[in-house]
Protein backbone atom coordinates (compact mmCIF):
# COMPACT_ATOMS: atom_id res chain seq x y z
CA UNK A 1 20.37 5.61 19.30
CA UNK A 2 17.19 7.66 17.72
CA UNK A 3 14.20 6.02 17.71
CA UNK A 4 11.30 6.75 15.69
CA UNK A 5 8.04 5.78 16.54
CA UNK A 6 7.21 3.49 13.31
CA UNK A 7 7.81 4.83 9.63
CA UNK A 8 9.19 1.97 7.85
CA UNK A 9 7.18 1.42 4.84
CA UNK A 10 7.00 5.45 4.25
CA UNK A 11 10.39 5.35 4.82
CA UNK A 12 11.41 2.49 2.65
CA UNK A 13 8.98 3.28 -0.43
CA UNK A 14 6.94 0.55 -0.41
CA UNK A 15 4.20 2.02 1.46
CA UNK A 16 1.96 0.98 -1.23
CA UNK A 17 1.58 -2.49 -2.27
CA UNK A 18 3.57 -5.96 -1.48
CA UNK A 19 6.44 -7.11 -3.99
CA UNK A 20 4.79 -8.91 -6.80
CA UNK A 21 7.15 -11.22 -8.40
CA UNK A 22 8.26 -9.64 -11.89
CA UNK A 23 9.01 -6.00 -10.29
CA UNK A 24 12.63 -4.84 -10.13
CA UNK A 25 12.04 -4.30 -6.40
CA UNK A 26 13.39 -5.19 -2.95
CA UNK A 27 13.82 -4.17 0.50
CA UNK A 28 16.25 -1.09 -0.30
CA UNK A 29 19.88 -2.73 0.53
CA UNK A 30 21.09 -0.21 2.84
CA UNK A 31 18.60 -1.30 5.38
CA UNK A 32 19.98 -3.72 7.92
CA UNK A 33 17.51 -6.68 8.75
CA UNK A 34 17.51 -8.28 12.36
CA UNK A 35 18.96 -11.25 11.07
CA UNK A 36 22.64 -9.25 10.05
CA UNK A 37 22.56 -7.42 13.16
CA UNK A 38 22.14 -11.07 15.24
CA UNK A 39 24.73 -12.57 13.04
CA UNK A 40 26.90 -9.75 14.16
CA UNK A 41 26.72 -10.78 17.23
CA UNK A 42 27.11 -14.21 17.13
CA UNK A 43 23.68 -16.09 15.89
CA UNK A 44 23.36 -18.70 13.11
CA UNK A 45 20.66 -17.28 11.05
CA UNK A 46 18.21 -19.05 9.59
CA UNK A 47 15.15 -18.65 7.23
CA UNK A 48 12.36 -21.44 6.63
CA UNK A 49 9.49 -20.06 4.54
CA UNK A 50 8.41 -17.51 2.64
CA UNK A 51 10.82 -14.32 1.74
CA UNK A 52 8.76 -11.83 -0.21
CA UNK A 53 11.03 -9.19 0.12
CA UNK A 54 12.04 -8.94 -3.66
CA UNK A 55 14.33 -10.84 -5.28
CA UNK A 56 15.45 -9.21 -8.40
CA UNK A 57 18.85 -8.94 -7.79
CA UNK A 58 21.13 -11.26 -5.56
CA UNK A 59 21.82 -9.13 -3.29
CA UNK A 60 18.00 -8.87 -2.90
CA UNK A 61 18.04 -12.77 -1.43
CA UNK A 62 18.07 -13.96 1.84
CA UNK A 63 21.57 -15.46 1.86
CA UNK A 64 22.57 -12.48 1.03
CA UNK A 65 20.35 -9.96 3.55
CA UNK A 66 21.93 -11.90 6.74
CA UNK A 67 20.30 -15.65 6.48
CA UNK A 68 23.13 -18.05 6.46
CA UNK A 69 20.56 -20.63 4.95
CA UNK A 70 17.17 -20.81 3.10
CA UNK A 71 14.59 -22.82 2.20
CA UNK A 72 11.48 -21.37 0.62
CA UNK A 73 10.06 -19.53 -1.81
CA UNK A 74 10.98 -15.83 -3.11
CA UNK A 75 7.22 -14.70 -3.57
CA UNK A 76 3.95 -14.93 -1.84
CA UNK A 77 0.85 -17.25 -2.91
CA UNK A 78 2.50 -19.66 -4.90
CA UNK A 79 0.66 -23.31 -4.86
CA UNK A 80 1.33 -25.53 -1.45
CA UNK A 81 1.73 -28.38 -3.82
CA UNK A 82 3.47 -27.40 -7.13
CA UNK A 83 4.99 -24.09 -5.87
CA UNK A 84 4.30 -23.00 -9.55
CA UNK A 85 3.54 -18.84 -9.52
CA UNK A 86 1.33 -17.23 -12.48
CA UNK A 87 1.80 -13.33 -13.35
CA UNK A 88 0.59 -10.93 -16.27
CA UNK A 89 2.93 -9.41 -17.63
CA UNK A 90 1.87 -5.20 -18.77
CA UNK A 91 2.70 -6.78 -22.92
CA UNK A 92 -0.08 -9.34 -22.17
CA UNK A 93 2.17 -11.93 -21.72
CA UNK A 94 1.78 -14.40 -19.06
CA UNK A 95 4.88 -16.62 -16.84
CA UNK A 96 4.92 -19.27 -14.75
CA UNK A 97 7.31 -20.54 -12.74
CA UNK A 98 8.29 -22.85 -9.86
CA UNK A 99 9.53 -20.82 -6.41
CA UNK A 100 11.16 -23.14 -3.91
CA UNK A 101 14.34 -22.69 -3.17
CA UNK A 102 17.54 -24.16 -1.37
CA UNK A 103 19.49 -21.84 -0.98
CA UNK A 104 23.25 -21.00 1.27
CA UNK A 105 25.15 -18.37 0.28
CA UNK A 106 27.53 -20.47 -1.86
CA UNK A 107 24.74 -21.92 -4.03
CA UNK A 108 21.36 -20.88 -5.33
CA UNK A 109 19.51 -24.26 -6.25
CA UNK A 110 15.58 -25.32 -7.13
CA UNK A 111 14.23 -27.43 -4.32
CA UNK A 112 12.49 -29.97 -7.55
CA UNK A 113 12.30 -32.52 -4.72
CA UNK A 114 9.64 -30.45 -2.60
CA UNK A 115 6.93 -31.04 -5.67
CA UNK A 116 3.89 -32.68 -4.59
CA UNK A 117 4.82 -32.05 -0.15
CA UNK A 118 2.46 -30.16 1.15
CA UNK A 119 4.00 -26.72 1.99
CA UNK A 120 3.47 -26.72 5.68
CA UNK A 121 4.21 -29.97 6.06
CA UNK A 122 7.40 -29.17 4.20
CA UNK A 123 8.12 -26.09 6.03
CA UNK A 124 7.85 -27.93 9.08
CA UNK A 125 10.25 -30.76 8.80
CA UNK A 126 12.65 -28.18 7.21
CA UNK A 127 12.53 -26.09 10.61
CA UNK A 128 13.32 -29.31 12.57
CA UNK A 129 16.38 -30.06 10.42
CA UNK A 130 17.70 -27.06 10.93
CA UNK A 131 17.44 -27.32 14.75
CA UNK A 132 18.75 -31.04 14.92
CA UNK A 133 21.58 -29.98 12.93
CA UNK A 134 22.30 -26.66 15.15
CA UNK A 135 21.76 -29.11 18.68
CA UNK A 136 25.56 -29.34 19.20
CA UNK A 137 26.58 -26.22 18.15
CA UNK A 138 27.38 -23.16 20.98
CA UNK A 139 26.17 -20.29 18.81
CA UNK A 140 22.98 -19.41 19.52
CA UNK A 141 20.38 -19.33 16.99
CA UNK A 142 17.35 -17.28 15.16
CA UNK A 143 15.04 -19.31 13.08
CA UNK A 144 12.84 -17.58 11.10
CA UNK A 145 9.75 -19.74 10.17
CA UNK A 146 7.37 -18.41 7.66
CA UNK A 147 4.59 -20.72 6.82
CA UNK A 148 2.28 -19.95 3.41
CA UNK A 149 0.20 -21.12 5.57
CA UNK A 150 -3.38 -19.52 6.00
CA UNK A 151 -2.62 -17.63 2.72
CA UNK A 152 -4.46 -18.22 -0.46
CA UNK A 153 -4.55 -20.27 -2.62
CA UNK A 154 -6.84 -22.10 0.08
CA UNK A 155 -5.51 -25.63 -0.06
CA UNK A 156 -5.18 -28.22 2.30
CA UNK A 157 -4.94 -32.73 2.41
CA UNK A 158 -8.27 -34.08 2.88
CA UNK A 159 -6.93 -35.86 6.25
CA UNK A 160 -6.31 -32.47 7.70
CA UNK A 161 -10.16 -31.40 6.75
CA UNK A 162 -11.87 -34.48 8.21
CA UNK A 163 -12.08 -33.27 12.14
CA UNK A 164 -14.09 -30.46 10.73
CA UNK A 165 -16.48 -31.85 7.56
CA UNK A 166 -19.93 -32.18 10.29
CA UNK A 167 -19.22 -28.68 11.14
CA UNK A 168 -18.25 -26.44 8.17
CA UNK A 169 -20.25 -26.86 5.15
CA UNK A 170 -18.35 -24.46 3.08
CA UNK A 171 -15.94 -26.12 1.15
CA UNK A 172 -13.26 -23.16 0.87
CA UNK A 173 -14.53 -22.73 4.48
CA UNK A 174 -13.67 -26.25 5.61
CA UNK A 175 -10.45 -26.09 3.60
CA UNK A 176 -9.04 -22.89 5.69
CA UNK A 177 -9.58 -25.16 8.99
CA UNK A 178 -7.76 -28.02 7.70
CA UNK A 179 -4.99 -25.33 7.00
CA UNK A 180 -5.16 -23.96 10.49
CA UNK A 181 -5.16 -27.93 11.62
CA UNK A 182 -2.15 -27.98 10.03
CA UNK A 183 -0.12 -24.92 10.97
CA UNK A 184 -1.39 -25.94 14.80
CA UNK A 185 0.41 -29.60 14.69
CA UNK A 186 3.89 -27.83 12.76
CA UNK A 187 3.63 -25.23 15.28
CA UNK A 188 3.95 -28.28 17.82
CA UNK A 189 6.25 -30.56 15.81
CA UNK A 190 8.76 -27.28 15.99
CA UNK A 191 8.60 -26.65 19.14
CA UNK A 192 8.46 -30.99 20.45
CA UNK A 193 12.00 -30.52 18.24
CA UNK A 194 13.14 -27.76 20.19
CA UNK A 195 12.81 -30.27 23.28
CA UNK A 196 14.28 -33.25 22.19
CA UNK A 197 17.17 -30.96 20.87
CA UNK A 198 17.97 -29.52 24.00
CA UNK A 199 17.19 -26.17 23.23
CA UNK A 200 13.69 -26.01 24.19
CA UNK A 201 14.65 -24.31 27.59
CA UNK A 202 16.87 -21.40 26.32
CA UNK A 203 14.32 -20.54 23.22
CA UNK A 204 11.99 -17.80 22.95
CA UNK A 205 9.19 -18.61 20.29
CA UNK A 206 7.36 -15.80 18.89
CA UNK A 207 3.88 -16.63 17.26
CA UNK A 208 2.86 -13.39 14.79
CA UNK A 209 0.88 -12.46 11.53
CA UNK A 210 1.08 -10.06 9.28
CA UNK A 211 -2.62 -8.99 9.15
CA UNK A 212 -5.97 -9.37 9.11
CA UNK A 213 -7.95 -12.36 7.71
CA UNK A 214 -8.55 -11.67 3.47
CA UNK A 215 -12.47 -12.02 3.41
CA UNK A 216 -12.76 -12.89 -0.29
CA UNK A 217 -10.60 -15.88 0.69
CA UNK A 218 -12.88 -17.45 3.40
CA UNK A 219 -11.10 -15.50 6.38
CA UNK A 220 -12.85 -13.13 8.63
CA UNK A 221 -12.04 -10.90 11.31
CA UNK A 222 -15.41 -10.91 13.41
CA UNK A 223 -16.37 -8.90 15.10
CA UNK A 224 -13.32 -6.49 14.08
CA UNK A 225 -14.03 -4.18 11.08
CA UNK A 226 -12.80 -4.50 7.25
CA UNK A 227 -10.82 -7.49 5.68
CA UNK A 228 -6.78 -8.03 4.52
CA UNK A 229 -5.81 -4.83 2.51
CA UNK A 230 -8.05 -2.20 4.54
CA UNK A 231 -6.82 -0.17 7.57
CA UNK A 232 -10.03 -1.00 9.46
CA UNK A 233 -8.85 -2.82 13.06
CA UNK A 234 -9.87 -5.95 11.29
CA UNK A 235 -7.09 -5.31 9.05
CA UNK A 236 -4.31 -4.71 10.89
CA UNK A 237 -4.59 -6.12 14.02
CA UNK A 238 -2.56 -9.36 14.50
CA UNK A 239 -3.14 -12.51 16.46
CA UNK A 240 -0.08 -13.23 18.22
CA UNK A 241 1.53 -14.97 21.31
CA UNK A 242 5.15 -15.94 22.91
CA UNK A 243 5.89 -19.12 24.63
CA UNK A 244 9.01 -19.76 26.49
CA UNK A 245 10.45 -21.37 29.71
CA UNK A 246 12.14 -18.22 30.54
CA UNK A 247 8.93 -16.08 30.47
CA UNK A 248 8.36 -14.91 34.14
CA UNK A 249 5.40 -17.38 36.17
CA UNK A 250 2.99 -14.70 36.59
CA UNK A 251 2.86 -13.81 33.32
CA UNK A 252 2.34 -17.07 31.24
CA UNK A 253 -1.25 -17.90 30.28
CA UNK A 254 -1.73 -14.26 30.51
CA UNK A 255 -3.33 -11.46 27.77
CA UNK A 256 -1.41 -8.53 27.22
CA UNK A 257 -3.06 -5.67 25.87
CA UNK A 258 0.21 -3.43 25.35
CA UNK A 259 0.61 -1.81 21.77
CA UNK A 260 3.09 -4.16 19.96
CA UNK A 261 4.10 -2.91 16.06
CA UNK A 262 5.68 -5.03 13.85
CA UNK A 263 8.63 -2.89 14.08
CA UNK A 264 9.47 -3.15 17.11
CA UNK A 265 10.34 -6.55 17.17
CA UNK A 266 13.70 -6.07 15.72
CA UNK A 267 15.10 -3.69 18.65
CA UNK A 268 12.90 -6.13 21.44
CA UNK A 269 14.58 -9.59 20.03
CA UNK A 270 17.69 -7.74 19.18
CA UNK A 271 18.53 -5.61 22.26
CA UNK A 272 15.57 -6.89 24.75
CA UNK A 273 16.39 -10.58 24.37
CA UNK A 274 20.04 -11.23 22.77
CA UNK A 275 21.62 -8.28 24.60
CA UNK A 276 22.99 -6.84 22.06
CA UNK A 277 23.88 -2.44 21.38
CA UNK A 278 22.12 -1.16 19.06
CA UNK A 279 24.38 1.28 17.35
CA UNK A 280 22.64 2.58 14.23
CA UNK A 281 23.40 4.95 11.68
CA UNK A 282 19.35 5.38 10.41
CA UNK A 283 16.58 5.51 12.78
CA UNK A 284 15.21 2.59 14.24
CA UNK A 285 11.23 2.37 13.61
CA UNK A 286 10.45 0.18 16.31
CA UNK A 287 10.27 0.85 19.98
CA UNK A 288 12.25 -2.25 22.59
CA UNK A 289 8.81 -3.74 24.66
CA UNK A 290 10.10 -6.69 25.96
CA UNK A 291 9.65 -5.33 29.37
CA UNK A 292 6.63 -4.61 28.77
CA UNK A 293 5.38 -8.02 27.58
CA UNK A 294 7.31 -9.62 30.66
CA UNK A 295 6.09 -7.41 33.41
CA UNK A 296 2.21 -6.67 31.44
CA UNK A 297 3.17 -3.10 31.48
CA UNK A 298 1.92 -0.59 29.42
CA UNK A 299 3.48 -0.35 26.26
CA UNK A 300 5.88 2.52 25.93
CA UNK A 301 4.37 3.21 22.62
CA UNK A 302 1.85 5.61 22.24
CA UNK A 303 1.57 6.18 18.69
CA UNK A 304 1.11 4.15 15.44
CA UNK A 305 1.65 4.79 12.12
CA UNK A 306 -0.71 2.45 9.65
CA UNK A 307 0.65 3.75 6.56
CA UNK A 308 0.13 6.57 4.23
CA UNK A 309 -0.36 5.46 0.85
CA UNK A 310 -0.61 8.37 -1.73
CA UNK A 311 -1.18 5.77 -4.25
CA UNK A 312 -5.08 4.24 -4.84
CA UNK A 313 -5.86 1.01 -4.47
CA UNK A 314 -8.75 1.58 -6.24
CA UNK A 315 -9.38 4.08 -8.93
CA UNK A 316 -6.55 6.37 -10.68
CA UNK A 317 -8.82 9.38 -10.12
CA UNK A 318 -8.61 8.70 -6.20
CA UNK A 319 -6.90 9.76 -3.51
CA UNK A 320 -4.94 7.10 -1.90
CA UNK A 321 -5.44 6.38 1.95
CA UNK A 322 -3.82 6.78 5.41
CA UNK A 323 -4.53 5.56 8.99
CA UNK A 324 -2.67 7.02 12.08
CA UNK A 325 -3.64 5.89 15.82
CA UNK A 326 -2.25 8.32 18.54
CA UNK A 327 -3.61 7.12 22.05
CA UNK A 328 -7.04 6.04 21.77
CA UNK A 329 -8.30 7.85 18.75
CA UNK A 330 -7.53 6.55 14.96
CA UNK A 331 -7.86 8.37 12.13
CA UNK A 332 -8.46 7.05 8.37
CA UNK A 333 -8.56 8.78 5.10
CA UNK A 334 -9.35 7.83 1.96
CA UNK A 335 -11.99 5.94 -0.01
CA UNK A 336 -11.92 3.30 2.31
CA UNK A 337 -15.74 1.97 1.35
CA UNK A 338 -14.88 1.29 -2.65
CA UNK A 339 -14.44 -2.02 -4.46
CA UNK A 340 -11.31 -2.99 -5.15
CA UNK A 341 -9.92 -6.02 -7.70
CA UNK A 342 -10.29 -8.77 -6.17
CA UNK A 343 -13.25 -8.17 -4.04
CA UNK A 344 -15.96 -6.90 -6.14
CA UNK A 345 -18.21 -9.26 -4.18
CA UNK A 346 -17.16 -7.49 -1.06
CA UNK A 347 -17.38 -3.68 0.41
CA UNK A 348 -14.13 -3.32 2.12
CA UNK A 349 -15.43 -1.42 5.24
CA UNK A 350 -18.37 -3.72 6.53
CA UNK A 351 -18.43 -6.23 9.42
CA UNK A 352 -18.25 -10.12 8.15
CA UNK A 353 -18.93 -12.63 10.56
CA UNK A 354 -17.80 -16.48 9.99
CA UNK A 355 -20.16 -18.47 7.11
CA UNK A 356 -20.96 -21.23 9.35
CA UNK A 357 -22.01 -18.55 12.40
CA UNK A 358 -25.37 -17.78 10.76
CA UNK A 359 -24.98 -14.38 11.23
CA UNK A 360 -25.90 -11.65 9.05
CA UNK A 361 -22.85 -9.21 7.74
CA UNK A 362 -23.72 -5.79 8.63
CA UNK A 363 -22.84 -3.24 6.15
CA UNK A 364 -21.84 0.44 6.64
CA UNK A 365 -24.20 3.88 6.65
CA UNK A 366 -21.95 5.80 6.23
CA UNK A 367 -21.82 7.54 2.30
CA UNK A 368 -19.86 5.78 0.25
CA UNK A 369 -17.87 8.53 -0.99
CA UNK A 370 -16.69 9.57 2.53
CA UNK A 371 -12.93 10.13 2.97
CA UNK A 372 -12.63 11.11 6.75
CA UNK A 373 -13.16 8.62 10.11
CA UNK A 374 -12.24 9.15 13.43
CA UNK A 375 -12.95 6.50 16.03
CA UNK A 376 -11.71 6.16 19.60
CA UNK A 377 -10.66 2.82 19.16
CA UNK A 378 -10.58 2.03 23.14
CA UNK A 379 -14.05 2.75 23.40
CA UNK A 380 -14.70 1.49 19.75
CA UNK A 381 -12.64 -1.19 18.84
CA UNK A 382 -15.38 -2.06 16.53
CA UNK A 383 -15.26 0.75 14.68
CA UNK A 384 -18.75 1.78 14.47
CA UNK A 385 -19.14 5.15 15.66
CA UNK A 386 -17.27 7.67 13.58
CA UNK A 387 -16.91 10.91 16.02
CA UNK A 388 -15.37 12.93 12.42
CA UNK A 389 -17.80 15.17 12.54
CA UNK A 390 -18.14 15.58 16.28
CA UNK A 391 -14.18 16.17 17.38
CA UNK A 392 -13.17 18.42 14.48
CA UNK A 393 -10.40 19.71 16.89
CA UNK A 394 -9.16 15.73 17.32
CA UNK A 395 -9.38 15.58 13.38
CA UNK A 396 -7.27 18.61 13.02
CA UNK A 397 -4.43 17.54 15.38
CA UNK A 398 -4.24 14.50 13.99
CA UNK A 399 -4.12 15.56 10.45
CA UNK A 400 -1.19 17.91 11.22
CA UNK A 401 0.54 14.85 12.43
CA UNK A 402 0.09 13.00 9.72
CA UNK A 403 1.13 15.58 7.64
CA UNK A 404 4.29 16.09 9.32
CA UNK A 405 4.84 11.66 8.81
CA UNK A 406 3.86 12.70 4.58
CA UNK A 407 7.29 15.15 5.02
CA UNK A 408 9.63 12.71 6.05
CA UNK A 409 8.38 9.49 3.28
CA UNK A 410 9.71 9.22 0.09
CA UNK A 411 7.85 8.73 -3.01
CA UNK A 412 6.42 4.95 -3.41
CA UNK A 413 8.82 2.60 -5.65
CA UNK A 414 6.52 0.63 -7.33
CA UNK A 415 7.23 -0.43 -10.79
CA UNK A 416 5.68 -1.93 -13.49
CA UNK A 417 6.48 -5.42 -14.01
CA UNK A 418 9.63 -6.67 -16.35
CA UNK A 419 9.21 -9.01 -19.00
CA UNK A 420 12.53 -9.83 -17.93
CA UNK A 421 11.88 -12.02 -15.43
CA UNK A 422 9.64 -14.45 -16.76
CA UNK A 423 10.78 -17.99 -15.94
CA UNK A 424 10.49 -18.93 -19.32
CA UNK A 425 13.79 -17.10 -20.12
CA UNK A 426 15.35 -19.03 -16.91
CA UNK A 427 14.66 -22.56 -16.83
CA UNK A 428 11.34 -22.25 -15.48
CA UNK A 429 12.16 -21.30 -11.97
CA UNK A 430 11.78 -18.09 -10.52
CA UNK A 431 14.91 -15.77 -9.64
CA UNK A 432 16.99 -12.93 -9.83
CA UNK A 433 17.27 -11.39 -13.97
CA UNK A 434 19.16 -8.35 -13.21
């Protein structure tokens, strides 16, 4: 096996922006995904949530990329009620279509009947159906539950808001909470099914995000630097925990503070807890730290690829960004400080605390035009002291290393979107047009 440290989306193409719904785009089919490799060996594989991994083509769908069932939607930020999803169109022309889906891989079919359930709620009781109706069987099995849930649109019922009205006075504010209320009692509904399946004993449940809290949508990362879509720490660092039974006594109720990547949960699950070989033909990103997280070792990964995005955000007459972490110091390039859509209320690299904490937002001092940071994040997790200037050396070392990650990506995939694919041309529901 050769392991790299963590290259995926340089590796993949789609190191620069998430799969909107009307691009001819998905994860690149000659990528295996944990869930074919547990199926392999002997898992029913599940998925409960959302896919967002393109869905252009069939073979782009989940049934088809190692989920023997599927419930969910195909894109990201539809509503939690309708599950209708708006896009422009580059002709000016606007779609919208529903995205909840019931899928196997014998038939593709609309979930209609999920209109007007709350999504978590609806996510939830899906999940527990799929473990009542796997309590009898002898194959073991991978669930993978992902909730909409705390992504925008912000939308929650009223009864989940009430515990918090005397305390939040910010409506979009209050309405996150009651989303987080929410996610809390499905997280426990799951796992309560778990026990009175019988499985509760033999599971390991793994609790992860995908990044940082989105600041123009009520979230915050306090006292962590930067927002959703910024490589600041309050960007890309995760909340996370694992619960299970098998989880040595010493360790439970613990913090670790070993460097976990979201790639290497596919060799940890895959060879650390189901046993199996991995016998690849490509590189494996990700690095196996389940010992680690069982014995609070140190991770065995030193080094961390953020991204490298050649692409702007921002501006076509910029530069694009990059973030790379090796040991304690980070590096960042890239306009990091500018507006982008979406947040012109918001500069991307300050420090916002929560609304209802009374606390003032401190904004940078840096220039706003400045392209190079280095922090040393251990003594800085904050991110307040750029040492750029003051460790050219550091900069330089790190630079060649991230020069020598640019060699190895390919060029981002990102096209426009197709006109194709607008749900008007296929009864209203969102799918594969290709």
């Amino acid at each position: 096996m050769k392991v790299s440290q963590n290259l995926a989306q340089i590796r993949y193409g789609l190191q620069h922006h998430v799969i909107t719904p009307a691009r001819p785009s998905c994860l690149p089919s000659d990528e295996v995904t944990l869930a074919e490799e547990l199926q392999d060996v002997g898992y029913s594989t599940h998925a409960v949530g959302k896919w967002h991994l393109g869905f252009y083509k069939d073979e782009c769908l989940p049934t088809n990329r190692g989920f023997k069932t599927f419930f969910g939607t195909y894109a990201s930020s539809v509503d939690h009620f309708t599950y209708m999803k708006n896009v422009s169109f580059p002709n000016n022309e606007t779609g919208s279509g529903f995205d909840l889906h019931n899928d196997t891989r014998l038939s593709l079919d609309p979930a209609w009947d999920g209109i007007g359930h709350y999504s978590t709620e609806l996510l939830t009781r899906e999940a527990q159906d799929v473990i009542r109706r796997h309590a009898k069987s002898e194959k073991p099995i991978f669930l993978y539950l992902s909730y909409l849930a705390v992504h925008s649109p912000i939308q929650a019922p009223d009864y989940y808001k009430e515990p918090y009205k005397d305390r939040i006075a910010d409506e979009e504010r209050l309405t996150l909470a009651g989303m987080i209320n929410c996610l809390d009692e499905g997280v426990r509904n799951v796992t309560n099914t778990l026990k009175e399946a019988g499985l509760y004993d033999n599971t390991v449940i793994v609790f992860s995000t995908d990044n940082g809290g989105s600041v123009k949508d009520s979230g915050n990362n306090w006292p962590f630097r930067g927002s959703k879509n910024t490589l600041y720490e309050g960007g890309v660092r995760g909340v996370g925990f694992i619960h299970s039974p098998l989880l040595p006594d010493q360790i439970k109720g613990t913090t670790s503070h070993a460097w976990i990547h979201v790639t290497d949960w596919f060799p940890t699950i895959l060879s650390g807890l189901a046993g199996a070989n991995i016998n690849m033909t490509k590189p494996i990103d990700g690095i196996d730290v389940w010992k680690a997280i069982i014995s609070n070792w140190t991770s065995p990964r030193k080094e961390l690829l953020h991204n490298i995005d050649p692409i702007s955000y921002l501006e076509p007459d910029l530069t694009g960004r990059a973030a790379l972490r090796v040991g304690d110091w980070k590096l960042l390039l890239g306009n990091l400080c500018r507006f982008r859509q979406g947040y012109e209320n918001f500069e991307l690299c300050a420090w916002y605390p929560p609304l209802e904490s009374n606390i003032t937002s401190i904004k940078p001092k840096e220039p706003r035009f400045k392209k190079t940071w280095l922090f040393n994040i251990a003594r800085d997790p904050l991110e307040r002291h750029d040492l750029a200037i003051r460790r050219p050396g550091i900069v330089k070392r790190m630079m060649k290393r991230l020069r020598a990650y640019n060699a190895t990506a390919v060029p981002p995939w990102y096209p426009p979107a197709d006109p194709n694919s607008n749900p008007e041309y296929h009864d209203g529901v969102w799918g594969p047009w290709e």
